[in-house]
N, C-alpha and C. Protein backbone atom coordinates (compact mmCIF):
# COMPACT_ATOMS: atom_id res chain seq x y z
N UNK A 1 267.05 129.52 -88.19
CA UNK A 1 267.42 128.59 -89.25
C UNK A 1 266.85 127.23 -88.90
N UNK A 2 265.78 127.04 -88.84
CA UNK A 2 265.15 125.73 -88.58
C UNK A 2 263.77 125.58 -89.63
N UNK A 3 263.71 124.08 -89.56
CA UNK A 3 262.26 123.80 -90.73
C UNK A 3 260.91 123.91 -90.06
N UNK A 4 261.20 125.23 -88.81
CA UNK A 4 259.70 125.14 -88.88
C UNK A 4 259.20 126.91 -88.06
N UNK A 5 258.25 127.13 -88.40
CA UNK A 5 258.49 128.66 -88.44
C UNK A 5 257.35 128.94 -86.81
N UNK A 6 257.46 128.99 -85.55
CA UNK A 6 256.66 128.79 -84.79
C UNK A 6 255.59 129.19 -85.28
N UNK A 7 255.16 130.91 -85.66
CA UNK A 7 254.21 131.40 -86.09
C UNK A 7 253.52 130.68 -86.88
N UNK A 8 253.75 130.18 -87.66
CA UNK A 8 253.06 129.45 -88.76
C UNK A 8 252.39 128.40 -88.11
N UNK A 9 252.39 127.53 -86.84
CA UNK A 9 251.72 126.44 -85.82
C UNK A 9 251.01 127.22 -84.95
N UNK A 10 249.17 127.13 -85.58
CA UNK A 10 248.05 128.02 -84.60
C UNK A 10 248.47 127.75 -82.90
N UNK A 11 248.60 126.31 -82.68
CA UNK A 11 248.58 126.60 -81.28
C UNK A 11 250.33 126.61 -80.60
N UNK A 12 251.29 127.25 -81.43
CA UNK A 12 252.40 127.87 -80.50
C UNK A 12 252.25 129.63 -80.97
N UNK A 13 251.72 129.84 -81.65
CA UNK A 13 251.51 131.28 -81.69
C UNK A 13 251.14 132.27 -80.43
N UNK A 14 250.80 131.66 -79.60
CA UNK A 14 250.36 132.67 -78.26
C UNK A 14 251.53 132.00 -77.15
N UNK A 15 252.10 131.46 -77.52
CA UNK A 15 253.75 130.96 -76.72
C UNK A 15 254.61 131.76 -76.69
N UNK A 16 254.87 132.61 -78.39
CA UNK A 16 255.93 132.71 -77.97
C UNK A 16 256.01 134.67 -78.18
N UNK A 17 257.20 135.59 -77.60
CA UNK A 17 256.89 136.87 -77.79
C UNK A 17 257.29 137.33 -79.34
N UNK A 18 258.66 136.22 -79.32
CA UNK A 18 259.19 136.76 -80.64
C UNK A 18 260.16 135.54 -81.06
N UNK A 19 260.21 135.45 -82.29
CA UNK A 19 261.35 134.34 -82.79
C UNK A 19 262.66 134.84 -83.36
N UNK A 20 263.94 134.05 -83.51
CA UNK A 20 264.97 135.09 -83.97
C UNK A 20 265.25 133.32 -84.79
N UNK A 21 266.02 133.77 -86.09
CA UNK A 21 266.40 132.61 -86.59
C UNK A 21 267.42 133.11 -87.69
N UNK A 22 268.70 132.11 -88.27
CA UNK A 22 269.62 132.35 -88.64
C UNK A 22 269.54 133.00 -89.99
N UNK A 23 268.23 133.03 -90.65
CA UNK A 23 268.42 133.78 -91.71
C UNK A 23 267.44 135.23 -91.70
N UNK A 24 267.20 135.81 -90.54
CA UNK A 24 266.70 137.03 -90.09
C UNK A 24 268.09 137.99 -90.65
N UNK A 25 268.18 139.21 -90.99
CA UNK A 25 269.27 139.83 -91.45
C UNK A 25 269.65 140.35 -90.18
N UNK A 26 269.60 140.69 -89.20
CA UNK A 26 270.59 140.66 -88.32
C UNK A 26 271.54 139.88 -87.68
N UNK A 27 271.10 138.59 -87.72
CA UNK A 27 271.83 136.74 -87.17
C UNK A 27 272.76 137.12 -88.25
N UNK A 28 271.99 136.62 -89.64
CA UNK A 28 272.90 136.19 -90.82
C UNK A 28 274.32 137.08 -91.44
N UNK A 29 275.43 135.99 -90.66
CA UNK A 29 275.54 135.17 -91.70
C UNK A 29 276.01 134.29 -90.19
N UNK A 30 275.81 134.90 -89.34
CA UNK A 30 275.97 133.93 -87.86
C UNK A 30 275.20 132.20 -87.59
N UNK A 31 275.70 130.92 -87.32
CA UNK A 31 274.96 130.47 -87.24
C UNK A 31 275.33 129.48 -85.98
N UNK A 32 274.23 128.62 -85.71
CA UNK A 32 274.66 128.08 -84.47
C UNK A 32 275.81 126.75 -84.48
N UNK A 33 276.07 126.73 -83.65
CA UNK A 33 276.59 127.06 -82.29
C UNK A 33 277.11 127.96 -81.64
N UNK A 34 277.38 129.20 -82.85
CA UNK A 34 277.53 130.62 -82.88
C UNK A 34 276.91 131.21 -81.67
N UNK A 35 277.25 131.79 -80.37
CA UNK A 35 276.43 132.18 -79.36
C UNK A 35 275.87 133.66 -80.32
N UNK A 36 276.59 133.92 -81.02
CA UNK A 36 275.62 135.22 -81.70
C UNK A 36 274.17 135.15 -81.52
N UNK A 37 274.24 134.05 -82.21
CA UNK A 37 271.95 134.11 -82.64
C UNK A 37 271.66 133.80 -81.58
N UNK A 38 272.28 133.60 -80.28
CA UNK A 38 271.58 133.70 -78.78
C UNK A 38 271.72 134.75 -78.33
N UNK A 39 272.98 135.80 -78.38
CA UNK A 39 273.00 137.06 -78.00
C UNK A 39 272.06 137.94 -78.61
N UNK A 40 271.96 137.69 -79.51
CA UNK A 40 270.48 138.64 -80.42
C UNK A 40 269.32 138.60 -79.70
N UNK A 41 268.99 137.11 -79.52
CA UNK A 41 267.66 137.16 -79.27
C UNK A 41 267.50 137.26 -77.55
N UNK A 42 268.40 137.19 -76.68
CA UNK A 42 268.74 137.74 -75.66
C UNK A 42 268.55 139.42 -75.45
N UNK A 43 268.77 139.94 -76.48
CA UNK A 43 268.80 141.59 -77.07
C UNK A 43 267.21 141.61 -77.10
N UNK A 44 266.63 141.07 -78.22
CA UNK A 44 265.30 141.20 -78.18
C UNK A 44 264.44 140.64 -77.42
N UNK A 45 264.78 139.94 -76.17
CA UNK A 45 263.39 139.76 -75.24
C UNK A 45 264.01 140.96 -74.39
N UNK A 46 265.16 141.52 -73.71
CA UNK A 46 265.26 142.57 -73.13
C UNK A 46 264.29 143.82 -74.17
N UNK A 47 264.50 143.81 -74.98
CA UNK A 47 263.94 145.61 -75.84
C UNK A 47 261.95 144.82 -75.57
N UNK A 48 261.67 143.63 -75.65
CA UNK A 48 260.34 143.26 -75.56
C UNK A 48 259.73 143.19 -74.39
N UNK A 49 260.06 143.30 -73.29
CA UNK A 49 260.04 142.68 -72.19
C UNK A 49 260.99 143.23 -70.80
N UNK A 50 260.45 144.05 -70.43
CA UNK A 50 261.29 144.92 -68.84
C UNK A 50 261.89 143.66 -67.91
N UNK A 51 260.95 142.39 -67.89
CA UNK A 51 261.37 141.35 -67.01
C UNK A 51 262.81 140.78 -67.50
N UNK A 52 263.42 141.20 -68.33
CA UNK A 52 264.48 141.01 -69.12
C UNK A 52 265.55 141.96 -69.08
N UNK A 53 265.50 142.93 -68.03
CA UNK A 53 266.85 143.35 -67.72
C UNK A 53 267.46 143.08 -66.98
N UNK A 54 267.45 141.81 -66.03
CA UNK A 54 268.13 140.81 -65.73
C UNK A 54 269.06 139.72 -66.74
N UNK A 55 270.13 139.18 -66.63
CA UNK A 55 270.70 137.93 -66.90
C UNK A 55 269.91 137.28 -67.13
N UNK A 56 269.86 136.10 -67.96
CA UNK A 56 268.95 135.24 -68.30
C UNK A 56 268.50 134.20 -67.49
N UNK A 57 269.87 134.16 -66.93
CA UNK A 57 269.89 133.27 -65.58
C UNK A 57 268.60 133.57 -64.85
N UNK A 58 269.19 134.89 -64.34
CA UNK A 58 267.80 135.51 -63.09
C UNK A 58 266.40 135.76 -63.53
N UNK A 59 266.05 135.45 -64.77
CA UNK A 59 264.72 136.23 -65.71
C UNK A 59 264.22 134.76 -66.31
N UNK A 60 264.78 133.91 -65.90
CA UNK A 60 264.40 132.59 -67.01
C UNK A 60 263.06 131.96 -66.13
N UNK A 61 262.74 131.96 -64.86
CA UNK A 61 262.05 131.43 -64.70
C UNK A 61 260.97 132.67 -64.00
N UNK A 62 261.01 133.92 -63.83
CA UNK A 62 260.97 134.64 -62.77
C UNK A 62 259.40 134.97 -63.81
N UNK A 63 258.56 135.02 -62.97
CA UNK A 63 256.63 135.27 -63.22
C UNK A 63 256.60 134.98 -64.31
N UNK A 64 256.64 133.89 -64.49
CA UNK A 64 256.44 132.15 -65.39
C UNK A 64 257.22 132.65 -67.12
N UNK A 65 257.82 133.17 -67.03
CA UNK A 65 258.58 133.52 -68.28
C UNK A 65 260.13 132.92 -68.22
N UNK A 66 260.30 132.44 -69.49
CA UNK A 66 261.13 131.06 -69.40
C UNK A 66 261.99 131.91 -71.18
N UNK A 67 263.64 131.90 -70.94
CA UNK A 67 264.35 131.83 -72.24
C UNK A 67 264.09 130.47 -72.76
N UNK A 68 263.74 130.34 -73.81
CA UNK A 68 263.39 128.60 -74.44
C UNK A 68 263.63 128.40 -75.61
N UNK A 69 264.82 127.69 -75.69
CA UNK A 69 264.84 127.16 -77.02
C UNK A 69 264.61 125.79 -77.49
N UNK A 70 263.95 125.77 -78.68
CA UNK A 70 263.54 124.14 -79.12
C UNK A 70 264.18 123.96 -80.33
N UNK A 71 264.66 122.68 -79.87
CA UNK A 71 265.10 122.68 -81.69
C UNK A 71 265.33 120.70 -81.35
N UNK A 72 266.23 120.38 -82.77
CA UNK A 72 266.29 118.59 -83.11
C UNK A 72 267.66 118.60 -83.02
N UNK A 73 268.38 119.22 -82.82
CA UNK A 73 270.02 119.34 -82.80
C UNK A 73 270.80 119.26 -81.68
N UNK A 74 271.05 118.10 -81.10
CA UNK A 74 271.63 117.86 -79.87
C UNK A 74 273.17 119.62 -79.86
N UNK A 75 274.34 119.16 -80.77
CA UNK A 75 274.98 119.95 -80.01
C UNK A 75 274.79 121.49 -80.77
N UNK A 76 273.97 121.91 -81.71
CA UNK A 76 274.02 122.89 -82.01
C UNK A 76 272.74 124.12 -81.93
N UNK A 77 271.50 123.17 -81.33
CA UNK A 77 270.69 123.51 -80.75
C UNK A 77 270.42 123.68 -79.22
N UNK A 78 270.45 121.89 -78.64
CA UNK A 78 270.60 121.76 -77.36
C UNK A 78 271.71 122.48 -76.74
N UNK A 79 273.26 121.82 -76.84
CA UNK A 79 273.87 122.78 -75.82
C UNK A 79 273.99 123.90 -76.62
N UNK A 80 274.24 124.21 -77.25
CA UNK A 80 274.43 125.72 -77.26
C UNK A 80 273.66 126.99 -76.99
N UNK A 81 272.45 126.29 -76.62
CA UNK A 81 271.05 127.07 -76.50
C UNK A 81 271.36 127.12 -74.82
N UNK A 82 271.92 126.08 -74.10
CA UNK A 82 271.98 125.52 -72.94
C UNK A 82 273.19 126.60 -72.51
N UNK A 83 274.14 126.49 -72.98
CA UNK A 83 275.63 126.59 -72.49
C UNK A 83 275.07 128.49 -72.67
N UNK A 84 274.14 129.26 -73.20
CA UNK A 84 273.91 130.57 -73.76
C UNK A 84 272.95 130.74 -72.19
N UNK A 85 272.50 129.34 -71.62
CA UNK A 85 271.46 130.25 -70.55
C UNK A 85 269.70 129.62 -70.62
N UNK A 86 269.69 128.89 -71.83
CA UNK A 86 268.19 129.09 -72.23
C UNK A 86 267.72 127.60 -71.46
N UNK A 87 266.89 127.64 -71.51
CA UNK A 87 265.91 126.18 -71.10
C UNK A 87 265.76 125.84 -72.35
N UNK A 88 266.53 124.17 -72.85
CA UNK A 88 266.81 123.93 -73.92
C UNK A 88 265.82 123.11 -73.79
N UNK A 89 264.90 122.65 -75.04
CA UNK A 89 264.18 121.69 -75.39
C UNK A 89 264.48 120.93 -76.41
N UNK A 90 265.08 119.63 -76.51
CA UNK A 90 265.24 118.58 -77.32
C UNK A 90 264.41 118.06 -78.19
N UNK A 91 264.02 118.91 -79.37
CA UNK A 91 262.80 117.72 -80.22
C UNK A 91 263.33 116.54 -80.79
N UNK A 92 263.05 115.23 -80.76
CA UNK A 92 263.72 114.31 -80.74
C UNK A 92 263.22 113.56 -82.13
N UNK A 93 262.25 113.51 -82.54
CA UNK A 93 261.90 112.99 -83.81
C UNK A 93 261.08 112.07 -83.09
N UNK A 94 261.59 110.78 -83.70
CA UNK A 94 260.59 109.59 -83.63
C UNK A 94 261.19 108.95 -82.26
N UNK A 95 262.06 109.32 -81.90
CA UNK A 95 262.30 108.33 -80.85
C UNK A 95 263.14 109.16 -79.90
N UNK A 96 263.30 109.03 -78.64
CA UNK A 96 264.10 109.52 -78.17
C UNK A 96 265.84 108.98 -78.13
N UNK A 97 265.84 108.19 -78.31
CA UNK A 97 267.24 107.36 -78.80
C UNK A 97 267.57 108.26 -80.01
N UNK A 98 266.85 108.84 -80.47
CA UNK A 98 267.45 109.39 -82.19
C UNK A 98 268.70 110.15 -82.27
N UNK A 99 269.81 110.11 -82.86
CA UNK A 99 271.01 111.00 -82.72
C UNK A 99 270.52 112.57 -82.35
N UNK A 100 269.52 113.40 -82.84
CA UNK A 100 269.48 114.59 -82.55
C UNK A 100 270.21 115.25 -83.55
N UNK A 101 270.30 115.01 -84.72
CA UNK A 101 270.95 115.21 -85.73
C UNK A 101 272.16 114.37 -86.25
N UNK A 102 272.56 114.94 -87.40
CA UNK A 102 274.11 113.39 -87.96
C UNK A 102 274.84 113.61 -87.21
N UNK A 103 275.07 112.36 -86.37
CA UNK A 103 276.28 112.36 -85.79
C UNK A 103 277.24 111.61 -86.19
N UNK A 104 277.37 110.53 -87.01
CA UNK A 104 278.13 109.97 -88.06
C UNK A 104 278.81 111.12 -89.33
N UNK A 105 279.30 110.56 -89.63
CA UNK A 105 280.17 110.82 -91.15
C UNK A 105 279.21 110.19 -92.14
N UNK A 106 278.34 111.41 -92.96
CA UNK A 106 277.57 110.87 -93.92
C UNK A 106 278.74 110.83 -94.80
N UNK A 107 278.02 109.77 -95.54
CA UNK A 107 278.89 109.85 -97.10
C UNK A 107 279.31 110.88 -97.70
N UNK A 108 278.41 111.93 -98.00
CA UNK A 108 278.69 113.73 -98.67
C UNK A 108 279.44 114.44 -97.56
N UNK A 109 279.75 113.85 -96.63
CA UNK A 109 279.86 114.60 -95.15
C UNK A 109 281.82 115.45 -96.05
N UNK A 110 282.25 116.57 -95.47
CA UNK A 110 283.41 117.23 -95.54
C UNK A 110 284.08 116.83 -94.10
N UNK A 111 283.39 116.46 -93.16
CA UNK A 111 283.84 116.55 -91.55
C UNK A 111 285.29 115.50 -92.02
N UNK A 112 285.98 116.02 -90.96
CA UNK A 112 287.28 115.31 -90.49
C UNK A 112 286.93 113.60 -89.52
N UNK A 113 287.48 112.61 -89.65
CA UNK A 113 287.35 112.22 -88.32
C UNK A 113 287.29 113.01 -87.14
N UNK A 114 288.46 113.86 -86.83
CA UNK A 114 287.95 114.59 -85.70
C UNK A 114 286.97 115.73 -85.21
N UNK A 115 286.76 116.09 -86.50
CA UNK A 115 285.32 116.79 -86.27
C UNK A 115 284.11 116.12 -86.21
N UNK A 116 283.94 115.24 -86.16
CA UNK A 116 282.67 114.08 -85.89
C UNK A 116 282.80 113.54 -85.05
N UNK A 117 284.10 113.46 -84.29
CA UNK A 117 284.28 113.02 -83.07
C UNK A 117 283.90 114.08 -81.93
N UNK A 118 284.11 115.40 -81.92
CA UNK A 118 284.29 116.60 -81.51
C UNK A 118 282.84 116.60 -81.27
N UNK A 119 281.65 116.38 -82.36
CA UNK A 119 280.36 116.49 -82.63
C UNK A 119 279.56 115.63 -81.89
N UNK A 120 280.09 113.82 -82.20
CA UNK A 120 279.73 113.46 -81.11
C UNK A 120 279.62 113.26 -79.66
N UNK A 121 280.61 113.92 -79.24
CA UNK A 121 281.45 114.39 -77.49
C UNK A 121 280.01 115.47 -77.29
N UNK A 122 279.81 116.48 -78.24
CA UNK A 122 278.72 117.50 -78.30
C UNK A 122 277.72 116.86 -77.68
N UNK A 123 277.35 116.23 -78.65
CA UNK A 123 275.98 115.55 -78.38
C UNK A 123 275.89 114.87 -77.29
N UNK A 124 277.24 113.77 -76.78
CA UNK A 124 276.73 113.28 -75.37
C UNK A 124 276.63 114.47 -74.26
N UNK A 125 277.56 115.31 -74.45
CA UNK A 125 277.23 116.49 -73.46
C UNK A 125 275.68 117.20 -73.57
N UNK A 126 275.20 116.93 -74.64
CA UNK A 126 273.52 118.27 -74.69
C UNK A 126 272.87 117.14 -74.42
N UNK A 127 272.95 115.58 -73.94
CA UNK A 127 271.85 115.29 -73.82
C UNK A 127 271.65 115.26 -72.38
N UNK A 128 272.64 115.84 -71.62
CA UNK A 128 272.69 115.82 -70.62
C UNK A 128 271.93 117.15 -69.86
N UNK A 129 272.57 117.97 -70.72
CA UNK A 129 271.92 119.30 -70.94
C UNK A 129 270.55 119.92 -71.03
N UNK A 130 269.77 118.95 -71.58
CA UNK A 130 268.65 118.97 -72.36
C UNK A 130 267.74 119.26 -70.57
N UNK A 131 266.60 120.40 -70.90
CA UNK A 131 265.78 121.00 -69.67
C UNK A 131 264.71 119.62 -70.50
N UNK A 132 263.65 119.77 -71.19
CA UNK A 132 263.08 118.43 -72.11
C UNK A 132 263.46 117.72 -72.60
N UNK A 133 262.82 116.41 -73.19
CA UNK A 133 262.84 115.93 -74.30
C UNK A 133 261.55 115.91 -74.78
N UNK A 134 260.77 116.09 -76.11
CA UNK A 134 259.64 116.07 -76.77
C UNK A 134 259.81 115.22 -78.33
N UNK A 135 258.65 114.65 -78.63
CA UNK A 135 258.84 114.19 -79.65
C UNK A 135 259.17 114.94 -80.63
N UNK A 136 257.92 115.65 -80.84
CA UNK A 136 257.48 116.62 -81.67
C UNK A 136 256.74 118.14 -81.22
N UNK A 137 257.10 118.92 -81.82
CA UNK A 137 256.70 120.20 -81.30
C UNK A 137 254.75 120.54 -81.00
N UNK A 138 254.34 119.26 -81.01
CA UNK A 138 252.77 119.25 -80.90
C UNK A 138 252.84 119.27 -79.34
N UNK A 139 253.87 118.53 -78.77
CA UNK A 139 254.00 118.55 -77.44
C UNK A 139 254.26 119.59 -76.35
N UNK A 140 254.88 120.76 -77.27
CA UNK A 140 255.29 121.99 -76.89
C UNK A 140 254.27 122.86 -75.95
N UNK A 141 253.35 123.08 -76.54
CA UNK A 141 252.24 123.76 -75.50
C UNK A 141 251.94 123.12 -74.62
N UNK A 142 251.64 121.85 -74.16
CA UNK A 142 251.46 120.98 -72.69
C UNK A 142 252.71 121.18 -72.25
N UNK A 143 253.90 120.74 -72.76
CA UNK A 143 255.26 120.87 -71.53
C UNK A 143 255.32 122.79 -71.04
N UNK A 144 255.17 123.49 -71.77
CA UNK A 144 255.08 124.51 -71.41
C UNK A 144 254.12 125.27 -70.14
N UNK A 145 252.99 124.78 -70.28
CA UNK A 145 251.85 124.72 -69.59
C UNK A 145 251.92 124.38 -68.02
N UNK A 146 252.45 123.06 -68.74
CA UNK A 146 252.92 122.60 -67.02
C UNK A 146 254.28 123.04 -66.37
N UNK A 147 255.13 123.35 -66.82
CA UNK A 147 256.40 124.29 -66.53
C UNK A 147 255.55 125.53 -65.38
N UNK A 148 254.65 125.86 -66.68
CA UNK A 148 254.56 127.09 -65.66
C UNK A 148 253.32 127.16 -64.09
N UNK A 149 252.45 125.83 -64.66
CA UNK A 149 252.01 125.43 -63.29
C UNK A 149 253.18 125.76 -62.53
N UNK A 150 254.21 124.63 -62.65
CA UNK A 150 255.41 124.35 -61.93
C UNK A 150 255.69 125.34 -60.72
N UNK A 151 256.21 126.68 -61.79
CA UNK A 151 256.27 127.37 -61.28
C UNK A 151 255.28 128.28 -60.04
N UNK A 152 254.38 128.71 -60.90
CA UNK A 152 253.44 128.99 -59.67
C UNK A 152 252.86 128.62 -58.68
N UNK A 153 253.15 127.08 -58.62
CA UNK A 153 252.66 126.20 -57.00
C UNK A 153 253.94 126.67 -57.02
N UNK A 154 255.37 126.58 -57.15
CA UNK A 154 256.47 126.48 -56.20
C UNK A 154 256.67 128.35 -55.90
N UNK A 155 256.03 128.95 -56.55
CA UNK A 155 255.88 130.12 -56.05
C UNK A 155 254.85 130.89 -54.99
N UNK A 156 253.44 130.10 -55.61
CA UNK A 156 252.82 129.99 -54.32
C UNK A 156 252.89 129.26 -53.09
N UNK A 157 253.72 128.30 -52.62
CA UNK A 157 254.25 127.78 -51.87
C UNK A 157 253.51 126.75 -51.73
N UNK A 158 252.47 126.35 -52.82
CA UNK A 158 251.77 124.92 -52.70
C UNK A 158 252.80 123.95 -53.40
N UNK A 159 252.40 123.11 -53.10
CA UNK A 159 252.93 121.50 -53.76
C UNK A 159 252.30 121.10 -55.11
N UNK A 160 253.09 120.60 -55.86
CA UNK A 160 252.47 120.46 -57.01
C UNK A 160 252.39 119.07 -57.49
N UNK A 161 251.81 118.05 -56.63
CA UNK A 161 251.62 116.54 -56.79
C UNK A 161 250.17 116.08 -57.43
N UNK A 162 249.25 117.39 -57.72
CA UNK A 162 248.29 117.01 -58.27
C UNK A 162 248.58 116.47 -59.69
N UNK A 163 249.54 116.89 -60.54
CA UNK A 163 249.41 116.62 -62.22
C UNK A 163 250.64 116.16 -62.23
């Protein structure tokens, strides 16, 4: 359930194995912060992927394959993507200061005071949470890239102070 479909962006197309999103008919009518649409797609990198019959925990970083979720939604993207296991990525918009979605009481808003309070408590917790921050998902293939350098100097037991 997000405005942007990875597949559809030529250069995240060889990123990713598979996408799961809230209006796929198995998620729906689940949505996030719902750990559902993380248990799903938890389901489908195990049936895609043998390195995935491990916990996500133990499989997230293990021969440069990473659970990753990106999204602009501090608490319904970030932590909950976070609090599920995944290496959360924060797309932030224009700024990194940006709420990460409404965190106010819009005018049309139904929220309670205390559900906007509840929301914003969210959000200071996922930004804490947050494995990135990126502006925009153009950034996605370099942070990825270098993640997985990351990994393989700290797996090959070199140092990774060149980049």
């Amino acid at each position: 359930n997000s405005r942007a479909d990875p597949y559809a962006v030529r250069e995240l197309v060889t990123l990713f194995d598979f996408c799961v999103s809230g209006e796929h008919a198995d998620v729906f009518p689940h949505r996030k912060p719902s750990p559902v649409i993380f248990e799903i797609a938890i389901q489908k990198a195990r049936e895609a992927s043998p390195e995935w019959s491990n916990p996500p925990e133990a499989a997230r970083h293990a021969d440069g394959c990473w659970w990753v979720h990106v999204g602009d939604d501090l608490p319904n993207d970030v932590r909950a993507s976070s609090l599920a296991g995944a290496a959360a990525i924060w797309v932030t918009g224009e700024s990194s200061s940006g709420s990460g979605g409404p965190q106010g009481r819009a005018s049309y808003s139904t929220a309670t005071a205390e559900e906007v309070e509840e929301r914003n408590q969210a959000a200071a917790e996922a930004r804490s949470l947050a494995a990135a921050e990126i502006v925009s998902v153009v950034e996605l293939p370099a942070l990825l890239r270098q993640w997985k350098h990351n990994t393989q100097a700290q797996t090959s037991g070199v140092d990774d102070y060149r980049k």
